[in-house]
N, C-alpha and C. Protein backbone atom coordinates (compact mmCIF):
# COMPACT_ATOMS: atom_id res chain seq x y z
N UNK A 1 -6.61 -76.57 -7.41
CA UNK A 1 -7.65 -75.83 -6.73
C UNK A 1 -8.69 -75.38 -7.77
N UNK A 2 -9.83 -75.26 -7.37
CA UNK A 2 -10.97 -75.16 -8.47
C UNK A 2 -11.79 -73.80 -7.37
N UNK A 3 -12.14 -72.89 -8.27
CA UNK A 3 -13.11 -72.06 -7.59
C UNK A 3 -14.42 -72.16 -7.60
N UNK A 4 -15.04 -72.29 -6.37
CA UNK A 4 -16.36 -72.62 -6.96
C UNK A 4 -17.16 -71.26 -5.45
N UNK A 5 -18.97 -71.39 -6.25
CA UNK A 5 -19.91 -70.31 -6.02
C UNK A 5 -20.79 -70.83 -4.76
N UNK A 6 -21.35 -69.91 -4.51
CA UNK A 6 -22.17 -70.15 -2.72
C UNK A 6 -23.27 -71.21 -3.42
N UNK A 7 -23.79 -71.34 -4.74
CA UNK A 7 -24.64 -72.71 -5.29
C UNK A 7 -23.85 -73.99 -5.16
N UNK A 8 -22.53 -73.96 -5.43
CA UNK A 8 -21.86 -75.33 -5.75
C UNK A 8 -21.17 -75.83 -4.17
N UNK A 9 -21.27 -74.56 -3.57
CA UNK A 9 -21.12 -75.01 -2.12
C UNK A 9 -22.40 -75.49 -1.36
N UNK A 10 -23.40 -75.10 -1.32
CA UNK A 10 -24.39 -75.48 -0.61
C UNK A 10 -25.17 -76.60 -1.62
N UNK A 11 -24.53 -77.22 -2.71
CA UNK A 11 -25.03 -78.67 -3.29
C UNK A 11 -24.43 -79.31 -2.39
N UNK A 12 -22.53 -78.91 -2.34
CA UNK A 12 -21.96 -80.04 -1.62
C UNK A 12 -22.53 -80.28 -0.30
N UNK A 13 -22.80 -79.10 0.64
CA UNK A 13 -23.37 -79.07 2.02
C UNK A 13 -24.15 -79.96 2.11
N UNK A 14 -25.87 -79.63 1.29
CA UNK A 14 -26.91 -80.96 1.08
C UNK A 14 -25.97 -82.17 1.12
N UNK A 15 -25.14 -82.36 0.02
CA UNK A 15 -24.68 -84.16 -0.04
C UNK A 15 -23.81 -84.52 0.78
N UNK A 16 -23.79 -83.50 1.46
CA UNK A 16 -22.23 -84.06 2.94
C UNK A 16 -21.22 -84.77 2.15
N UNK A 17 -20.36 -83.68 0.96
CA UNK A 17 -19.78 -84.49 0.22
C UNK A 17 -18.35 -83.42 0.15
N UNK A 18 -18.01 -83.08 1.55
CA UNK A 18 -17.12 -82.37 1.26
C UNK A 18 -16.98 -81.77 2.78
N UNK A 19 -15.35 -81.72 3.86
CA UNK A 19 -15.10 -80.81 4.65
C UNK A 19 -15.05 -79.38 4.05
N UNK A 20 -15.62 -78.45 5.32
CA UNK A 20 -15.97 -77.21 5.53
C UNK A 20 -14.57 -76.29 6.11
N UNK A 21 -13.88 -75.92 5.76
CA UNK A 21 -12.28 -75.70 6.39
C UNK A 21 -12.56 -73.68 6.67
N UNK A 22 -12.53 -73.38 7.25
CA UNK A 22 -12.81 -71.21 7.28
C UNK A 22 -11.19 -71.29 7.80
N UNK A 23 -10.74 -70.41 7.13
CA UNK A 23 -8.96 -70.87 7.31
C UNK A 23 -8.91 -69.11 7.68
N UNK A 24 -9.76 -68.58 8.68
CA UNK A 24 -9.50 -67.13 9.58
C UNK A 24 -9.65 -67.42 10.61
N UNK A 25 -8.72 -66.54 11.71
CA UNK A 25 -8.62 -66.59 13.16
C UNK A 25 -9.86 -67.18 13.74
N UNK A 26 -9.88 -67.41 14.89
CA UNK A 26 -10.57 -67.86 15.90
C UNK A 26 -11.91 -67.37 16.02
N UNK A 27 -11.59 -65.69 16.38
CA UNK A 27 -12.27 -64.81 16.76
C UNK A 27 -13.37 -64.71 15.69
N UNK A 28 -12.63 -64.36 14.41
CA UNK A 28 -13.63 -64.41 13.49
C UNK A 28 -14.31 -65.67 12.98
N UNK A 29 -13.93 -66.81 12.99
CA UNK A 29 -14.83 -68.14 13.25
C UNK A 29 -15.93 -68.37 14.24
N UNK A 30 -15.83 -67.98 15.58
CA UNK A 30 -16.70 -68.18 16.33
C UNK A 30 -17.21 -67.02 16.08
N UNK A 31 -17.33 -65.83 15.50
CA UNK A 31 -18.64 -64.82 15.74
C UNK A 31 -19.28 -65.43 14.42
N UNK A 32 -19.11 -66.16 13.24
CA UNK A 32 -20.24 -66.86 12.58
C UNK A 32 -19.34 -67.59 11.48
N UNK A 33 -20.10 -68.71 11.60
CA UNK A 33 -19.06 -69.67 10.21
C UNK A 33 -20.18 -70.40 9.42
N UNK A 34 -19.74 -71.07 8.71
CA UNK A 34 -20.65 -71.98 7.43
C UNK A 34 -20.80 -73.29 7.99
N UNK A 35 -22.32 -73.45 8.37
CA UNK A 35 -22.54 -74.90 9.04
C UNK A 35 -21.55 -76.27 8.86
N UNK A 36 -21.16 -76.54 10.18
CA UNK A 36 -20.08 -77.64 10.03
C UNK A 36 -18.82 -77.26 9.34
N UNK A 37 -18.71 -76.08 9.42
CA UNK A 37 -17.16 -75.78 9.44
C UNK A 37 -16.33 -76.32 10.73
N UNK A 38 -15.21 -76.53 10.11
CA UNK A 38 -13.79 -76.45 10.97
C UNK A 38 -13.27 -75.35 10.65
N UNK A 39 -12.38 -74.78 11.97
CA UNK A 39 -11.26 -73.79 11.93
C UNK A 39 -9.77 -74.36 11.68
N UNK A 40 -9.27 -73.95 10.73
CA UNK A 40 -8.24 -74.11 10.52
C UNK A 40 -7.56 -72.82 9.92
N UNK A 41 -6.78 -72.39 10.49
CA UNK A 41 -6.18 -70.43 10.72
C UNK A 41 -5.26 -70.93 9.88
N UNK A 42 -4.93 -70.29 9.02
CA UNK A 42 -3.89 -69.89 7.86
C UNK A 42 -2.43 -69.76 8.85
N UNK A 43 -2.52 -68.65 9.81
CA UNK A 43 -1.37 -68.42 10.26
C UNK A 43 -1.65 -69.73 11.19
N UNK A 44 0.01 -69.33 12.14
CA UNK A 44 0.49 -70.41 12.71
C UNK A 44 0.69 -71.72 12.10
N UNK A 45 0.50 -73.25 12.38
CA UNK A 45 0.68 -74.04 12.10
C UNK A 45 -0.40 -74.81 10.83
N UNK A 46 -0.14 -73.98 10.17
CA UNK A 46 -1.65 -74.38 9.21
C UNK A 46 -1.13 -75.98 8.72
N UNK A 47 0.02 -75.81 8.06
CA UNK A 47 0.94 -77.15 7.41
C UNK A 47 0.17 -78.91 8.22
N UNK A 48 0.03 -78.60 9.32
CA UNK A 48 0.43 -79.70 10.81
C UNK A 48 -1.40 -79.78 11.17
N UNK A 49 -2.22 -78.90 11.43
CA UNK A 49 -2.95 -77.96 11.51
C UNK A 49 -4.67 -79.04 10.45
N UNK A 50 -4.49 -78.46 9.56
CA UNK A 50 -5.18 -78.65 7.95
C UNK A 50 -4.42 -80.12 7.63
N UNK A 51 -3.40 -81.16 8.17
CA UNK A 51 -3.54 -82.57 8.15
C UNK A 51 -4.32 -83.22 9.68
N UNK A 52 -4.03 -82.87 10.30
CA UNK A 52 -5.08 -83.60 11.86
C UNK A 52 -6.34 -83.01 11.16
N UNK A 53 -7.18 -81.78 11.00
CA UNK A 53 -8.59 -81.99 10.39
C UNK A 53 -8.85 -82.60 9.25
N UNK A 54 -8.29 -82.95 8.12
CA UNK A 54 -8.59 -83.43 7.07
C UNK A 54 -7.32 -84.25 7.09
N UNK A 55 -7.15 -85.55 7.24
CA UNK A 55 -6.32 -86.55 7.11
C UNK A 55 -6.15 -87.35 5.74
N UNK A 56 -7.42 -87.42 5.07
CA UNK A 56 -7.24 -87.59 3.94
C UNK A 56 -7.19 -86.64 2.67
N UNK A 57 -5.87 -87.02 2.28
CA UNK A 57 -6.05 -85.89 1.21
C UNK A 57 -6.87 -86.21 -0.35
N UNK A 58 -7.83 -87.13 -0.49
CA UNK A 58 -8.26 -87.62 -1.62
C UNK A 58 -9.84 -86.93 -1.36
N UNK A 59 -9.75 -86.59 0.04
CA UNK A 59 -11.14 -86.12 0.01
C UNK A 59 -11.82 -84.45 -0.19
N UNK A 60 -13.20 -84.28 -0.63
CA UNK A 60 -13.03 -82.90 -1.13
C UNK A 60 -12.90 -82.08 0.32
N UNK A 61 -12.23 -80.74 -0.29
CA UNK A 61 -12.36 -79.84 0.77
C UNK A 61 -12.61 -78.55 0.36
N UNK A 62 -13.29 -77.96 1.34
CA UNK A 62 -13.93 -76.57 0.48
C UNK A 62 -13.27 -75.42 1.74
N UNK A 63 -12.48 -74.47 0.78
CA UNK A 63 -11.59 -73.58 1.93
C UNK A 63 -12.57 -71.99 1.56
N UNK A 64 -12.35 -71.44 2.78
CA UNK A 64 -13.12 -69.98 2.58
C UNK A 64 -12.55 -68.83 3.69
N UNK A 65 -12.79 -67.40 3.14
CA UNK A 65 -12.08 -67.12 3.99
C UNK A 65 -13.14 -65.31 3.91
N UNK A 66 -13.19 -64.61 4.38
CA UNK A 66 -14.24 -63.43 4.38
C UNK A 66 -14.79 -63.27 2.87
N UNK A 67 -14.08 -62.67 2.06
CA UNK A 67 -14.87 -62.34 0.73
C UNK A 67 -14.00 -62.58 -0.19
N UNK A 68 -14.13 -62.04 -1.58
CA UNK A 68 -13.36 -61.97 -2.87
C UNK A 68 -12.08 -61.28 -2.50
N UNK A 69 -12.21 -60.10 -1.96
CA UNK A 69 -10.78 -59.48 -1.39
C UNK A 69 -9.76 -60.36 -0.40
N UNK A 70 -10.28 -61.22 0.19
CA UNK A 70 -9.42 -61.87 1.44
C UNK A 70 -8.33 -62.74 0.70
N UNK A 71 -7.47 -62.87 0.67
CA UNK A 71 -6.36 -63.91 0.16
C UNK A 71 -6.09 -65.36 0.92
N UNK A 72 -6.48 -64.90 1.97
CA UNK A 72 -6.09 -66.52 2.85
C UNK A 72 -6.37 -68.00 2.16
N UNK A 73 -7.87 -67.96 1.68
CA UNK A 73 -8.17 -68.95 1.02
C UNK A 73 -7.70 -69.52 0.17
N UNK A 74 -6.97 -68.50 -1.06
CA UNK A 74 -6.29 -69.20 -2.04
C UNK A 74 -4.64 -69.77 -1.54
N UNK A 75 -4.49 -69.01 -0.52
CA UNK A 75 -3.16 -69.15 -0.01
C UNK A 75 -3.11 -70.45 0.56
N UNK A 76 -4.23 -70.68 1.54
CA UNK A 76 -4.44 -72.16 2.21
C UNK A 76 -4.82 -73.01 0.96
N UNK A 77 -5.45 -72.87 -0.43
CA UNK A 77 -5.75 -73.82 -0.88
C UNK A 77 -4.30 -74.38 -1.69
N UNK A 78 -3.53 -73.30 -1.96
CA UNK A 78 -2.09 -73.73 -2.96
C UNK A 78 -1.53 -74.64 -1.79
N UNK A 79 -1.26 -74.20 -0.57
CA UNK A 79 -0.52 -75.08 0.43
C UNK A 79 -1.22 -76.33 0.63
N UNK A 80 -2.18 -76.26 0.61
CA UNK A 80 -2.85 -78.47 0.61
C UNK A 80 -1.97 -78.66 -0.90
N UNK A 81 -2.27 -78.15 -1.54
CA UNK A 81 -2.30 -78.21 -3.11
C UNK A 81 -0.28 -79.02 -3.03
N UNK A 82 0.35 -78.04 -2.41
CA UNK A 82 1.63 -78.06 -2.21
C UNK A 82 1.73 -79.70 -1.02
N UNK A 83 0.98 -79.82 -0.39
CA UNK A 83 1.05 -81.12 0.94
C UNK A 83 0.29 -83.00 0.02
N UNK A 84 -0.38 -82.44 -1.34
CA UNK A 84 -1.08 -83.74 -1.70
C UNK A 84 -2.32 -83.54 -1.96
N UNK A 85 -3.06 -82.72 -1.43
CA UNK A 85 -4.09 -82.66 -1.64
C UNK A 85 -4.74 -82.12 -2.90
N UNK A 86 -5.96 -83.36 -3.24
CA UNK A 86 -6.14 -83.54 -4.69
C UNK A 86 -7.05 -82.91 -4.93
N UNK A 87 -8.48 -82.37 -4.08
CA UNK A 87 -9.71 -82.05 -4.66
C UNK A 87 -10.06 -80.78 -3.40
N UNK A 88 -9.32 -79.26 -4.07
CA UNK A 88 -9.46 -78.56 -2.94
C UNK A 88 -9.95 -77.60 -3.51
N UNK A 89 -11.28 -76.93 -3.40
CA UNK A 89 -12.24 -76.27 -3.47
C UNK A 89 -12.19 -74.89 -2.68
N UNK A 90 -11.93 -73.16 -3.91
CA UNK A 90 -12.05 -71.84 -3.18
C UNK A 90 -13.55 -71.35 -3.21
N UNK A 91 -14.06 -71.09 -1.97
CA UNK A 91 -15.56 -70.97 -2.00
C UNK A 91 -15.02 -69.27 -1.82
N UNK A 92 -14.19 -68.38 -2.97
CA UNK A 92 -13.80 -67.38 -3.38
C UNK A 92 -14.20 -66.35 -2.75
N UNK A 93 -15.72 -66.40 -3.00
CA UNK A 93 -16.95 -65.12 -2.21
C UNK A 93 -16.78 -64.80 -1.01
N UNK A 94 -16.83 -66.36 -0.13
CA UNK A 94 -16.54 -66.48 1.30
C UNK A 94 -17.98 -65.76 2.00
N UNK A 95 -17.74 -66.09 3.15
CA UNK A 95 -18.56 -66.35 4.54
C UNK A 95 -19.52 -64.92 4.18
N UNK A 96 -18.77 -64.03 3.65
CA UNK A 96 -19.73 -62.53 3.96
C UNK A 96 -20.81 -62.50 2.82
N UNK A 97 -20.06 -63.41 1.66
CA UNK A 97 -21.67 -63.70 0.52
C UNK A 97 -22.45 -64.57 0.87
N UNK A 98 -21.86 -65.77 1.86
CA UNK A 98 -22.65 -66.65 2.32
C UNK A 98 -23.96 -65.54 3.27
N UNK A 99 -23.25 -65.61 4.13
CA UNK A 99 -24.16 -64.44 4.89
C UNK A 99 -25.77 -63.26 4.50
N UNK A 100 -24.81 -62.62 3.73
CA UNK A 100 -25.62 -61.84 2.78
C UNK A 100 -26.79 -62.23 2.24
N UNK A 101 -26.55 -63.34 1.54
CA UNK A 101 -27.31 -64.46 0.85
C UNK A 101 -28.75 -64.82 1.54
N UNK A 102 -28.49 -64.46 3.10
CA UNK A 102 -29.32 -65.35 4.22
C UNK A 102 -29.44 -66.75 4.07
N UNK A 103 -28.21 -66.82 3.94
CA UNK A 103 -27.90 -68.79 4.22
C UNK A 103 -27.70 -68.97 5.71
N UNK A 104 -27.89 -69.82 6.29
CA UNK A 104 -28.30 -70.72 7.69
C UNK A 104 -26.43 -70.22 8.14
N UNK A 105 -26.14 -69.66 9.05
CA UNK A 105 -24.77 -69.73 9.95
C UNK A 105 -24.60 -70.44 11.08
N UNK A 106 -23.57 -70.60 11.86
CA UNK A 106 -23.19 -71.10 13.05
C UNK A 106 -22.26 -70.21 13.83
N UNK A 107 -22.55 -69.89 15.14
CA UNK A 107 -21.11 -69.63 15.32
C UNK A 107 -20.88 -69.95 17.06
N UNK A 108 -19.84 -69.15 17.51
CA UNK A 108 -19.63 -70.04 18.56
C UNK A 108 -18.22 -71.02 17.74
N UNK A 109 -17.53 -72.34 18.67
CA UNK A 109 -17.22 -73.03 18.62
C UNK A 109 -17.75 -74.59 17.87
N UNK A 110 -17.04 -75.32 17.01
CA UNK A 110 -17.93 -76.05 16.36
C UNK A 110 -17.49 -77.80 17.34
């Protein structure tokens, strides 16, 4: 797992060179997420879950989860880390620096 900043995330965004994974509940996904995110919730079946959205594990993936305080993210990124997955990216700051920032959101259902 590599940590990377709301710059090295929104290069990858421009190059569509990388899934968007917000690994928090539902609720908090649909009131606003990071363009072209998928939900994939930490709890429940994340294991089963985080392979049907990202099937390949060679490809990058960038996990996020509210801010620097939230743990989910690193937690979801050790578990790909633990399943194969080679190139998995903590966007650390998460959604609320994205935000802040006044970077472009989505929310709703993706």
């Amino acid at each position: 797992m590599t940590d990377i900043d709301r710059d090295q995330v929104q290069r990858m965004l421009d190059e569509h060179v990388a899934t968007v994974v917000e690994v928090l509940g539902k609720d908090q996904y649909e009131d606003f997420h990071l363009p072209g995110a998928v939900n994939v919730p930490l709890a429940g079946d994340f294991t089963e879950a985080i392979q049907a959205a990202v099937p390949d594990k060679h490809e990058p993936v960038i996990v996020y989860c509210w801010d620097k305080d939230c743990d989910a993210s690193p937690k979801a990124a050790k578990r790909m880390e633990q399943l194969g997955y080679d190139r998995v990216y903590d966007y650390v700051a998460g959604k609320a620096d994205w935000r802040a920032a006044g970077k472009p959101v989505e929310s709703g259902t993706a």
